[in-house]
Protein backbone atom coordinates (compact mmCIF):
# COMPACT_ATOMS: atom_id res chain seq x y z
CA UNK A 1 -100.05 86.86 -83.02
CA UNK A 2 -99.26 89.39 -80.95
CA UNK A 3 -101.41 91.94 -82.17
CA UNK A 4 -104.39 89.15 -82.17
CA UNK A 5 -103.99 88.49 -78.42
CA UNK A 6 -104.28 92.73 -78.17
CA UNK A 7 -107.49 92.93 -79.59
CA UNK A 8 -108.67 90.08 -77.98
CA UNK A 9 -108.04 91.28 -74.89
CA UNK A 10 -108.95 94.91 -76.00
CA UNK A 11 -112.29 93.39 -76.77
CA UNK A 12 -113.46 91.37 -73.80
CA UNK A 13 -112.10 95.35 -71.90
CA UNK A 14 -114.35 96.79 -74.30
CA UNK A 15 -117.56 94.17 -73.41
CA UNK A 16 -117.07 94.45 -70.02
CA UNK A 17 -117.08 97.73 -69.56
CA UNK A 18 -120.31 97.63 -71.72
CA UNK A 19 -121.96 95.41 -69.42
CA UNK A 20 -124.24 97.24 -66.85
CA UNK A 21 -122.80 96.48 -63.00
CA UNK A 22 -124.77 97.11 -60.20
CA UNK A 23 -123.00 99.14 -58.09
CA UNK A 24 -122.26 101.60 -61.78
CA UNK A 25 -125.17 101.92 -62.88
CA UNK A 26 -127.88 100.24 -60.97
CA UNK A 27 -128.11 101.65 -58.07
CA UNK A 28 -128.24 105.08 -59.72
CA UNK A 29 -131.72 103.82 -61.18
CA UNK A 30 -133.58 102.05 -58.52
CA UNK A 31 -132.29 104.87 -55.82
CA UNK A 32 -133.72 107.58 -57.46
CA UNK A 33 -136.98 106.03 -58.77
CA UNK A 34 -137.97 102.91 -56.74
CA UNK A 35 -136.21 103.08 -53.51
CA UNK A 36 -138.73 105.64 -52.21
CA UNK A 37 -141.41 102.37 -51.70
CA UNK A 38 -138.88 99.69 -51.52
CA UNK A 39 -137.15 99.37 -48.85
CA UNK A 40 -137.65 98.04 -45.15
CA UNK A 41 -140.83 99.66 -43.14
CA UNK A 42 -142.32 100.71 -46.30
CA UNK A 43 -145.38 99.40 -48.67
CA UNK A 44 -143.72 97.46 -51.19
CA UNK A 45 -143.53 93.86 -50.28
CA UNK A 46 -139.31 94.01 -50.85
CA UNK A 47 -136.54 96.20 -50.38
CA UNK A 48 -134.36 97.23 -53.29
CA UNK A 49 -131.57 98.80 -51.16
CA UNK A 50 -128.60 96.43 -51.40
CA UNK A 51 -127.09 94.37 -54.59
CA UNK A 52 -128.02 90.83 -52.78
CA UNK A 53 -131.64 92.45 -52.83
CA UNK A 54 -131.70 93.65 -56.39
CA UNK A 55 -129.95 90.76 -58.05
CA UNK A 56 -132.21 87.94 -56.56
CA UNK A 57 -135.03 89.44 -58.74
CA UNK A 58 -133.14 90.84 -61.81
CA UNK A 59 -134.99 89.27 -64.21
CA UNK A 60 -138.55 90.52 -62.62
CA UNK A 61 -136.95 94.21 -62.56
CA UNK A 62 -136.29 94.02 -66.25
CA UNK A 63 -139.97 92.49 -67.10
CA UNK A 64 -142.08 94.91 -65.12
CA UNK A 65 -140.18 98.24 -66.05
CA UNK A 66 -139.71 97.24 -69.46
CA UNK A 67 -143.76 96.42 -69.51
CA UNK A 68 -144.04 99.97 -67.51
CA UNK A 69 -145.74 98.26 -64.74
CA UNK A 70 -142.71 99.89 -62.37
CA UNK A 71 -142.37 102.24 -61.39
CA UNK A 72 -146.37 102.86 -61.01
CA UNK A 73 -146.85 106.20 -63.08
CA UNK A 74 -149.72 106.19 -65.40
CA UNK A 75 -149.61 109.66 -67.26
CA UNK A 76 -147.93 109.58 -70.75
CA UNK A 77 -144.96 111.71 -71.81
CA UNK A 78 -145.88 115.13 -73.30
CA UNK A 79 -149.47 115.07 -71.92
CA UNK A 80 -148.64 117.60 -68.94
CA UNK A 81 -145.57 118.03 -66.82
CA UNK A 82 -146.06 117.09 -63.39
CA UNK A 83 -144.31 117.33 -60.07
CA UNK A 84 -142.80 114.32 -58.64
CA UNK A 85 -143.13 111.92 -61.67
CA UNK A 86 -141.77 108.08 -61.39
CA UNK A 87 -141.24 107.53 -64.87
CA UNK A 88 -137.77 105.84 -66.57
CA UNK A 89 -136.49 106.94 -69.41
CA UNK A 90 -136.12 104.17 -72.46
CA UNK A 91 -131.99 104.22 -72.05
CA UNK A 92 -132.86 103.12 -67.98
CA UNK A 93 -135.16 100.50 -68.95
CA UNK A 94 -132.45 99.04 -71.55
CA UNK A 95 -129.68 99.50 -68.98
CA UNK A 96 -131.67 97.63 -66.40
CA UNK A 97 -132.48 94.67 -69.25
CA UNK A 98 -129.29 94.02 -70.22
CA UNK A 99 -128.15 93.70 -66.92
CA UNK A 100 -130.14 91.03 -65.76
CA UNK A 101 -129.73 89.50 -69.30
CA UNK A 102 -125.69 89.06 -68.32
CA UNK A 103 -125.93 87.51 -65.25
CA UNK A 104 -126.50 90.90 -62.96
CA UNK A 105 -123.01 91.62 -61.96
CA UNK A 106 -122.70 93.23 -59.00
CA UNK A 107 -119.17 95.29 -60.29
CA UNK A 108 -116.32 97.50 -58.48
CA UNK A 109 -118.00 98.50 -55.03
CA UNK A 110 -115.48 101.69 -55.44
CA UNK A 111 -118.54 103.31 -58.00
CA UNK A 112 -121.39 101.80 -55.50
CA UNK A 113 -123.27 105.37 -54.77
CA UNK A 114 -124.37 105.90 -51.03
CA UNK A 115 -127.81 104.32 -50.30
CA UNK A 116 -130.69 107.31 -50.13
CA UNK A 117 -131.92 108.37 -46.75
CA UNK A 118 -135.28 109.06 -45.87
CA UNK A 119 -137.19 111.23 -42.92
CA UNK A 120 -138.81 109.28 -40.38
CA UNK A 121 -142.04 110.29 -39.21
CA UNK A 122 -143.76 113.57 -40.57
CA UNK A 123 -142.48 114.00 -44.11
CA UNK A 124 -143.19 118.27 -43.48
CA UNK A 125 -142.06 118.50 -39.95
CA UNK A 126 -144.02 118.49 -36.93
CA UNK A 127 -147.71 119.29 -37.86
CA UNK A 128 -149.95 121.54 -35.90
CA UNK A 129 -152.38 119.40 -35.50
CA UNK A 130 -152.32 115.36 -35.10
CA UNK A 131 -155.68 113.63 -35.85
CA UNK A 132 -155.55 109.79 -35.64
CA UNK A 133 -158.33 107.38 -35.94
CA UNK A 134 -159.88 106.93 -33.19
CA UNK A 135 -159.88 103.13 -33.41
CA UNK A 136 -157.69 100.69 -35.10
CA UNK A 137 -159.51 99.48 -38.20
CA UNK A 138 -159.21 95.27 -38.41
CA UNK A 139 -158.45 94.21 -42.11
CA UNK A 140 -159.17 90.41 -42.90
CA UNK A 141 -155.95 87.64 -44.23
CA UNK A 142 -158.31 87.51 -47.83
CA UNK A 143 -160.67 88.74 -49.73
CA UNK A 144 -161.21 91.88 -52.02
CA UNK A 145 -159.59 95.29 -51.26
CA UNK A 146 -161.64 97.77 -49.10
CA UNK A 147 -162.36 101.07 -49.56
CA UNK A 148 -163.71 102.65 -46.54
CA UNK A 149 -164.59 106.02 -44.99
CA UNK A 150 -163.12 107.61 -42.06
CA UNK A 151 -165.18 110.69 -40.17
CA UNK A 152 -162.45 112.97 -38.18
CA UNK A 153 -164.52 115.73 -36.50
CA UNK A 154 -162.35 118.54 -36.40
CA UNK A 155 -164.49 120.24 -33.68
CA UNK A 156 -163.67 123.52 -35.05
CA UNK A 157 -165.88 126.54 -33.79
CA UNK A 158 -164.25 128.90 -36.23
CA UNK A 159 -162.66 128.98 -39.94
CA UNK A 160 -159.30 126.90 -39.82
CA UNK A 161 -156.81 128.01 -42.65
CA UNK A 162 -154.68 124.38 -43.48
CA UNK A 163 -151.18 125.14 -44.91
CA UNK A 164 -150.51 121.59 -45.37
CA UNK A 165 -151.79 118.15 -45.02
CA UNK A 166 -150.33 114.46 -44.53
CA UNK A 167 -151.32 111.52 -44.35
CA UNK A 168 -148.98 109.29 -42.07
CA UNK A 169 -150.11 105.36 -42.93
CA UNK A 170 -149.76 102.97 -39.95
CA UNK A 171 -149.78 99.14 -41.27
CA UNK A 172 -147.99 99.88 -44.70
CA UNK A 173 -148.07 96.04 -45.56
CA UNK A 174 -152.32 97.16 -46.15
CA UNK A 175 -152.97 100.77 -47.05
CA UNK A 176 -152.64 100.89 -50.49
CA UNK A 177 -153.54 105.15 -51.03
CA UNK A 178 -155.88 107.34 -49.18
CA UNK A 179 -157.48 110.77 -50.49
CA UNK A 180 -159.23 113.01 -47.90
CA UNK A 181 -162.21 115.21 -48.45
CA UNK A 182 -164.07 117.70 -46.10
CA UNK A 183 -167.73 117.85 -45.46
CA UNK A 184 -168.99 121.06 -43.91
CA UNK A 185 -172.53 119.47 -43.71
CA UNK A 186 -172.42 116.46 -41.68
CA UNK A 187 -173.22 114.44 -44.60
CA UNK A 188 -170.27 111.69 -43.68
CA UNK A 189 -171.38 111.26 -39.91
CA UNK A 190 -174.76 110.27 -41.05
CA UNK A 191 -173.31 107.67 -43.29
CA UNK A 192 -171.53 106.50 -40.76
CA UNK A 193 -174.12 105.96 -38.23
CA UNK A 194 -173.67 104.38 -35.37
CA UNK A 195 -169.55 104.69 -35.59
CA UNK A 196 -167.17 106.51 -36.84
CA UNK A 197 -166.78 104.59 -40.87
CA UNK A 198 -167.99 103.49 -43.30
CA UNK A 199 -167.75 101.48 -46.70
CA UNK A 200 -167.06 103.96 -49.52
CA UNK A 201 -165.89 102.57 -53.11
CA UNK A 202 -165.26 105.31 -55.92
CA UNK A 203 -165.93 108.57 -54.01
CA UNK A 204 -166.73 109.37 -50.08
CA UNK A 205 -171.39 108.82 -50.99
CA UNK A 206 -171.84 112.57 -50.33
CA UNK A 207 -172.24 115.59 -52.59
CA UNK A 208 -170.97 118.23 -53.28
CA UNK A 209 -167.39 116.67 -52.92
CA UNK A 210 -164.66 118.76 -51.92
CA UNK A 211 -161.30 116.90 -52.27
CA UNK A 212 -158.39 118.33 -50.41
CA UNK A 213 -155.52 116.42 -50.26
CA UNK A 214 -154.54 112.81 -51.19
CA UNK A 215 -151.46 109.99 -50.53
CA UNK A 216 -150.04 107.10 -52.44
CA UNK A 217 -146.78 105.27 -52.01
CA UNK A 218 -143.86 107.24 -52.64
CA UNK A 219 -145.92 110.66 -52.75
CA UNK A 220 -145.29 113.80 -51.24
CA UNK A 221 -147.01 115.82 -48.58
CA UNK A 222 -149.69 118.25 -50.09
CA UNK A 223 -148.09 121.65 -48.89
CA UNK A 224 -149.78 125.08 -49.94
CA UNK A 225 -148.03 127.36 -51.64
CA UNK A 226 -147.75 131.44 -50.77
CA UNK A 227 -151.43 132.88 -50.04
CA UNK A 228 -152.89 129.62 -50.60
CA UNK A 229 -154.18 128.18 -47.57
CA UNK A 230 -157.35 126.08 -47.85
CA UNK A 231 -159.92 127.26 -45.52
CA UNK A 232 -162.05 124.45 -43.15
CA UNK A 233 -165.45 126.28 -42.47
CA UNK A 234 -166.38 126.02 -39.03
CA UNK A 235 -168.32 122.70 -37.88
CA UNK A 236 -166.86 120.68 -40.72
CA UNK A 237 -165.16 117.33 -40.31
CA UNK A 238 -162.92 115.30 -42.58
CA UNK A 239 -163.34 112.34 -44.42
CA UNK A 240 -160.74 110.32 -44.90
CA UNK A 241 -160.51 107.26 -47.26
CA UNK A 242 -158.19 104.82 -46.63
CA UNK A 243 -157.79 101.77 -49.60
CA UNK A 244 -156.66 98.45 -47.83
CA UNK A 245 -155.48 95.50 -50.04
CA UNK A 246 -155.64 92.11 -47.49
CA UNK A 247 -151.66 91.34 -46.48
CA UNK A 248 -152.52 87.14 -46.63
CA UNK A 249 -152.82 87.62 -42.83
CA UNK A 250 -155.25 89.79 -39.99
CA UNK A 251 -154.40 92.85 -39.93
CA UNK A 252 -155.19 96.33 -38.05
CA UNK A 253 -154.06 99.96 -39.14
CA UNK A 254 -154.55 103.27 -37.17
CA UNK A 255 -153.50 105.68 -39.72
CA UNK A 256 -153.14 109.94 -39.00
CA UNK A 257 -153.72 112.83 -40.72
CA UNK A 258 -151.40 115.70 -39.63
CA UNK A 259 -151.96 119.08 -40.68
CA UNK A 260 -150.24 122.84 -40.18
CA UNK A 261 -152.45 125.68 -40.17
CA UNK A 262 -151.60 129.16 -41.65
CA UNK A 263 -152.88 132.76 -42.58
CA UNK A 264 -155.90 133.66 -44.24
CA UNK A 265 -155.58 132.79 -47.59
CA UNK A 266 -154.87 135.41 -50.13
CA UNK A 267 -155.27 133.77 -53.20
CA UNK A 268 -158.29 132.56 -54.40
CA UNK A 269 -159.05 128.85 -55.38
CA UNK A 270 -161.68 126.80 -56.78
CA UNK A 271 -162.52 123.34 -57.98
CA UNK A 272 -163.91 122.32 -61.14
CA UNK A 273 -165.98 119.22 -61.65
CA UNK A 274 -166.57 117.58 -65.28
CA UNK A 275 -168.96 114.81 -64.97
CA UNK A 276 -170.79 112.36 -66.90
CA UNK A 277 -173.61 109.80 -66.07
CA UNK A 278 -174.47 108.84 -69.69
CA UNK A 279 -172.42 105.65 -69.35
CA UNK A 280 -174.28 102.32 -70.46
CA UNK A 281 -171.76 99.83 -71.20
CA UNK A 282 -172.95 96.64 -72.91
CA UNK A 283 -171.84 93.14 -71.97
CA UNK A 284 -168.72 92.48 -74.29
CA UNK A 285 -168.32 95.92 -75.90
CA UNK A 286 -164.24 96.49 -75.94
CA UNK A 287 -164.13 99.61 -76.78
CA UNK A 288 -166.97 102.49 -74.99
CA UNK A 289 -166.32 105.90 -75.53
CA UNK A 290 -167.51 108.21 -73.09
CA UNK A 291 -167.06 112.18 -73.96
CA UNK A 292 -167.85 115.22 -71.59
CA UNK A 293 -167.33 118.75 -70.74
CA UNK A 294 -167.42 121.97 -68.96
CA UNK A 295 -166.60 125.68 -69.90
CA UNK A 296 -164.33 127.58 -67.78
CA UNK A 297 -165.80 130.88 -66.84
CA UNK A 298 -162.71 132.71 -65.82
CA UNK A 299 -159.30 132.85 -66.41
CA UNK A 300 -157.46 130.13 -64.21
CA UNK A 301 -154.21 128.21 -63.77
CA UNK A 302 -155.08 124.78 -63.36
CA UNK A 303 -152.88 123.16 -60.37
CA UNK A 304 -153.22 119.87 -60.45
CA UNK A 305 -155.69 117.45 -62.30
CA UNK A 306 -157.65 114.28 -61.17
CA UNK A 307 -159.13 111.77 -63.33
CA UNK A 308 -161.42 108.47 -61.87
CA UNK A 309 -163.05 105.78 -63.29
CA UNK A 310 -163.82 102.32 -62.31
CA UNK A 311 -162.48 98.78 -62.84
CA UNK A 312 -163.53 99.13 -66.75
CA UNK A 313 -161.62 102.03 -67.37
CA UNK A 314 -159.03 101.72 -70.41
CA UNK A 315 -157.87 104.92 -71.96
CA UNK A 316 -158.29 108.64 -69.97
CA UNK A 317 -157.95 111.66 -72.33
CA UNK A 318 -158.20 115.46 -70.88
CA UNK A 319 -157.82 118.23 -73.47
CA UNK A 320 -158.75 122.18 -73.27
CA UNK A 321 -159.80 123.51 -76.28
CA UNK A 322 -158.48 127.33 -76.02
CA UNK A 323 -160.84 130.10 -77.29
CA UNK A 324 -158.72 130.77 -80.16
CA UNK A 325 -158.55 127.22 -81.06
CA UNK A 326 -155.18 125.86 -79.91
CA UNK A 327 -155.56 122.14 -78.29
CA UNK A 328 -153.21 122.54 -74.60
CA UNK A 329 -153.08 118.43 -73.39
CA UNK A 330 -154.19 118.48 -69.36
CA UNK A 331 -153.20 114.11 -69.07
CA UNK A 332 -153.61 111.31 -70.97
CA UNK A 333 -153.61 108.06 -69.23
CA UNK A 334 -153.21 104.89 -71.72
CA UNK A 335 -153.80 102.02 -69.12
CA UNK A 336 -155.69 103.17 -66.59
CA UNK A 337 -155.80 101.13 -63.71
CA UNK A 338 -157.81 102.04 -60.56
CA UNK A 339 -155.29 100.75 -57.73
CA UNK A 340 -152.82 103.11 -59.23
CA UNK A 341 -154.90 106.40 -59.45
CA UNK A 342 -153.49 109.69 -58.16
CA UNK A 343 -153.83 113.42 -57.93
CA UNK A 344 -151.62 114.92 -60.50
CA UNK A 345 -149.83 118.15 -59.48
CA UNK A 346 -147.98 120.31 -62.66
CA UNK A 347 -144.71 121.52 -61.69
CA UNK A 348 -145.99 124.88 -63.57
CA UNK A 349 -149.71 125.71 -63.33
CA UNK A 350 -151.49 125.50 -66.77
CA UNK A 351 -153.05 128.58 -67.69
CA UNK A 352 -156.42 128.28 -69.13
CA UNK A 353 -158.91 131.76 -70.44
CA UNK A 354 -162.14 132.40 -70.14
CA UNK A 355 -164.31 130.40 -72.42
CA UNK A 356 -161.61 127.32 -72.54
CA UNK A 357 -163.47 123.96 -72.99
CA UNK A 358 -161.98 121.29 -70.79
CA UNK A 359 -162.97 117.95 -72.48
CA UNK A 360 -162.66 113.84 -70.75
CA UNK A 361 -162.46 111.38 -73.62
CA UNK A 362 -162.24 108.07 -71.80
CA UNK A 363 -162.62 104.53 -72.80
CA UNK A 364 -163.82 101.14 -71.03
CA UNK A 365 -163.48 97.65 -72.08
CA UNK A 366 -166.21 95.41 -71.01
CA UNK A 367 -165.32 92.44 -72.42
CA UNK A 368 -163.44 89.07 -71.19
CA UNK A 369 -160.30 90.49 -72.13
CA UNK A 370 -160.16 92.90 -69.24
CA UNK A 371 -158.42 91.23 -66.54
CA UNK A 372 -159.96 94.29 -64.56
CA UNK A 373 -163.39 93.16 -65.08
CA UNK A 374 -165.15 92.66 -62.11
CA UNK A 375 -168.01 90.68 -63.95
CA UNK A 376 -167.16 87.27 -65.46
CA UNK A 377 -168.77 86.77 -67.68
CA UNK A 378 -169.66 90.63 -67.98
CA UNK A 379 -172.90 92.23 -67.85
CA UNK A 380 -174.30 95.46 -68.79
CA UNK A 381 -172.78 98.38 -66.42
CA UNK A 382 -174.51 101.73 -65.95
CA UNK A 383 -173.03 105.00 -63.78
CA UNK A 384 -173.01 104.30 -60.53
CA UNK A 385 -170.90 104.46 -57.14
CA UNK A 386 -170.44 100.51 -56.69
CA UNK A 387 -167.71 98.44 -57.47
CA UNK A 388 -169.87 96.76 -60.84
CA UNK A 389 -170.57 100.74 -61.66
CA UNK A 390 -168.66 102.90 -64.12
CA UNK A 391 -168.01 107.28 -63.39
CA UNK A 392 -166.46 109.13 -65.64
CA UNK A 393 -164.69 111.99 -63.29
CA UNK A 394 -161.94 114.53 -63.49
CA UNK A 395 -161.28 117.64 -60.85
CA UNK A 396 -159.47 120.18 -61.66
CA UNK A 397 -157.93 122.51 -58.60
CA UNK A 398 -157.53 125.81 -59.77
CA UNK A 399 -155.92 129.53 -58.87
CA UNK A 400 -158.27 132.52 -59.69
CA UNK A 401 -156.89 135.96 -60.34
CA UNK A 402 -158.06 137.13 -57.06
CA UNK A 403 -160.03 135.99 -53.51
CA UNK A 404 -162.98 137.72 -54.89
CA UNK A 405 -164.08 135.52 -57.63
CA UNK A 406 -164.04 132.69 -55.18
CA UNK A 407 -167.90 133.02 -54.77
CA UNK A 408 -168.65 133.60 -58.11
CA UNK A 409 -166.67 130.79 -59.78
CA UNK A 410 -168.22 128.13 -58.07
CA UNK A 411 -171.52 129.39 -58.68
CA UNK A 412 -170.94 129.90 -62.74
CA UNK A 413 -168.86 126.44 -62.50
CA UNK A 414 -172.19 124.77 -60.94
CA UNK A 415 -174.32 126.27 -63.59
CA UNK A 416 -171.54 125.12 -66.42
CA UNK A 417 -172.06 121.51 -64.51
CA UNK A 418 -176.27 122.02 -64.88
CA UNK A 419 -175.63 123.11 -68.59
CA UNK A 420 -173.92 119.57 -69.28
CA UNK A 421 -176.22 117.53 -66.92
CA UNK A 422 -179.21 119.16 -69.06
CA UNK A 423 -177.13 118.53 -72.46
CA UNK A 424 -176.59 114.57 -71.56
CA UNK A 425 -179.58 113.66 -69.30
CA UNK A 426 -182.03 111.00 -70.60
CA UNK A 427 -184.92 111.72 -67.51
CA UNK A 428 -184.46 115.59 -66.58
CA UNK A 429 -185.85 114.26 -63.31
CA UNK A 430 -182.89 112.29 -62.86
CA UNK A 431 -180.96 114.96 -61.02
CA UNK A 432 -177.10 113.64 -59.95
CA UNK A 433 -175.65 114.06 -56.42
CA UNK A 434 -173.90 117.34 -56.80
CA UNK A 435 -177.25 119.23 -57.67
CA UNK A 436 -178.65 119.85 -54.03
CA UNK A 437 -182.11 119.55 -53.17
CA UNK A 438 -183.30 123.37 -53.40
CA UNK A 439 -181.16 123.58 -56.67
CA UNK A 440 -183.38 120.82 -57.92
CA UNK A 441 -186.53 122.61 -56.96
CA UNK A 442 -185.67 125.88 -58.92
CA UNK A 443 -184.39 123.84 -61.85
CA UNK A 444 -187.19 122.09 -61.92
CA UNK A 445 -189.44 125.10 -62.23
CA UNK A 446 -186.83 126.91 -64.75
CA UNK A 447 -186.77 123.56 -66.64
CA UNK A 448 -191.05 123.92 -66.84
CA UNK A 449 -190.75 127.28 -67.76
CA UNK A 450 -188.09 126.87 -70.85
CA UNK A 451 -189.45 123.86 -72.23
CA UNK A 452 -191.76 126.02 -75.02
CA UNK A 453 -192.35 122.90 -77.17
CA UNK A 454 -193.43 121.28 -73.86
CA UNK A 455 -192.11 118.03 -74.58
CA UNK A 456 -190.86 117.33 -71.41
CA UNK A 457 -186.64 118.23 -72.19
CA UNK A 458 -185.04 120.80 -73.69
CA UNK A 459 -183.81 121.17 -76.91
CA UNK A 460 -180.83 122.97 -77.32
CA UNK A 461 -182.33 126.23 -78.13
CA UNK A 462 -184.35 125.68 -75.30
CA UNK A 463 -180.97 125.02 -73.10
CA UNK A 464 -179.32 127.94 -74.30
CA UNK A 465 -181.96 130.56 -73.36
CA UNK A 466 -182.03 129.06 -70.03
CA UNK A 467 -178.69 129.14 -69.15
CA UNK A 468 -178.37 132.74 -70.54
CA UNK A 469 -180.87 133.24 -68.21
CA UNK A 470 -179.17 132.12 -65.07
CA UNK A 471 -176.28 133.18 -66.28
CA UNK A 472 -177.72 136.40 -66.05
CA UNK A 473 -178.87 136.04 -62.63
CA UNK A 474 -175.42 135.61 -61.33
CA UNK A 475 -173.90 139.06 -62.66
């Protein structure tokens, strides 16, 4: 009997020690992965700081990390390395199940681990440079989210060299991310108008875009490495979109960007731009595939990666096909969800030869089954920059060998851009955005001149003798 009362005892030991506690092996979790975005002050509508916080919504931690709808992290395991990811591991996501599944016990407050601290104010120290808007933007209690368009003249009469930027939200409870750009030709402040914003779904309405820097909840300041400063041309302002999701009450943010200027850069940096418009998704269709391209015409290490689409956007595969064959996986994003987008920064940059094809595969459901769908019932959706649109995007920030390819890299990455705009195009007088107006006048007249058939396109013999051409040109 004896020995019975022993293991009985010896098992309920044994159970409980099994059992996940809070203050064990809890706190561990949500410290390190979720505590960065909830807790007080910050965007997430509750704080996850203290066991009386956590336990209250046990079961609601185990369903949305188990789903992998927390923490928000959308690129897939062994699809890149990145810096910074928010991703549990399967062992976390059981841990933090079968706690709430035995009543979330909060355990011996001996093993409790000290709560995180965080920096207030500038994440990066005290910037050089403060630039805040110059008027509080006023957010209504409902409705959709807004995307809008901030112009920050940076009444620069000389080259600035930024060593880092930050974004600094105000009213957390609204700004959902924000991603700033810089226009050199005054392109925003005619959008704009009459003040200083304006309504900007998708991208910023201007061409060429140059993205510099970006925020979301629980990101980290985008801080240049050695020799890497990016360099503001004189005369250019910023553009700075903010995404606001209504709070169930008025609301007013007055957000700042803070930056830190540097040296000359040493380094030399480019961005490349893979594109398609060929998107015309029919009412219903589930599954759209969308393919594109570009060739990269020097060796690079790729930084950090990008991709964008829309409200329709499923499934987001980047590969590079290497010269000699081998397949090296940029991202894949399985549920793509547009409130959750983000720059993606590698923890090592991804080196990629000359002549490496850098290929989006990405997928959109257009049927009733997409909660996303902003069309009910749906309708056909073309490329465009509105919210019914589609894009199918990806930038890619990369290092070049040296600060003088700069200049030639984005002018062979433009004409890799025309090649593939030329390869897809359905009216060759269609010209996208990107392609400026005195580009569209020479192509125009190099188009006129290739077409030999005169059929009014090119076939792609016809393509590849003009782009040898200007390829040409550019040595």
């Amino acid at each position: 009997m004896r020995n019975l009362i022993w293991a009985g005892l010896a098992g309920a030991m044994a159970a409980a020690a099994a059992t996940p506690t809070f203050n064990h092996d809890i706190a561990p979790i949500l410290y390190s992965n979720c505590a960065t975005c909830h807790r007080p002050g910050e965007v997430a509508p509750f704080s996850l700081l203290t066991y009386q916080d956590a336990a209250k919504r046990a079961k609601q931690i185990a369903t949305v990390t188990q789903s992998r709808f927390m923490p928000p992290w959308k690129a897939e395991p062994g699809y890149g390395e990145f810096q910074n990811e928010r991703r549990l591991s399967d062992a976390q996501i059981a841990t933090l199940k079968d706690w709430a599944a035995n009543g979330a016990p909060e355990g011996n407050a001996s093993e409790k681990p000290t709560p995180p601290t965080f920096t207030d104010g500038w994440q990066a120290g005290q910037p050089d440079k403060v630039f805040k808007l110059e008027q509080a933007y006023s957010l209504p209690a409902d409705g959709p989210d807004q995307y809008r368009c901030f112009v920050i003249p940076m009444n620069l009469d000389h080259d600035a060299y930024v060593k880092s930027f930050e974004f600094r939200p105000d009213n957390r409870k609204i700004v959902h991310h924000a991603i700033v750009f810089s226009d050199p030709d005054g392109n925003a402040r005619r959008l704009a108008r009459n003040g200083n914003s304006y309504p900007c779904f998708g991208g910023p309405g201007f061409a060429p875009i140059s993205m510099v820097a970006g925020w979301a909840p629980g990101g980290s300041p985008s801080v240049a490495g050695p020799g890497m400063s990016l360099t503001v041309p004189k005369g250019s302002d910023l553009v700075l979109q903010i995404h606001y999701h209504p709070s169930g009450k008025a609301e007013q943010d007055q957000s700042s960007l803070g930056m830190t200027f540097g040296d000359p850069p040493t380094v030399g940096r480019g961005m490349v731009f893979i594109n398609s418009r060929a998107i015309h998704i029919p009412a219903g269709e589930s599954h759209y595939v969308v393919k594109a391209g570009i060739t990269i015409p020097q060796d690079v290490e790729v930084l950090g990666i990008t991709p964008h689409a829309h409200y329709l956007g499923k499934d987001m595969k980047i590969d590079a096909k290497l010269p000699d064959g081998t397949v090296q996986h940029m991202i894949w994003i399985k549920d793509w969800d547009f409130n959750w987008q983000g720059q993606y920064r590698y923890k090592e940059p991804v080196k990629l030869p000359k002549g490496t094809r850098v290929e989006i595969e990405y997928t959109y459901d257009n049927s009733v089954a997409n909660i996303r769908n902003p069309s009910h019932p749906p309708v056909n959706v073309h490329w465009g920059e509105q919210t019914t649109d589609e894009m199918a995007v990806a930038f890619l920030s990369v290092k070049l060998k040296s600060m003088d390819d700069q200049a030639l890299f984005q002018k062979q990455i433009g004409l890799e851009f025309i090649n593939e705009f030329l390869a897809q195009a359905d009216n060759l007088n269609d010209f996208p955005p990107e392609i400026s107006p005195q580009a569209r006048a020479r192509l125009s007249m190099a188009i006129s001149l290739f077409d030999r058939n005169h059929d009014g396109k090119l076939d792609d013999e016809e393509r590849k003798t003009l782009m040898d051409f200007l390829r040409a040109r550019l040595q």
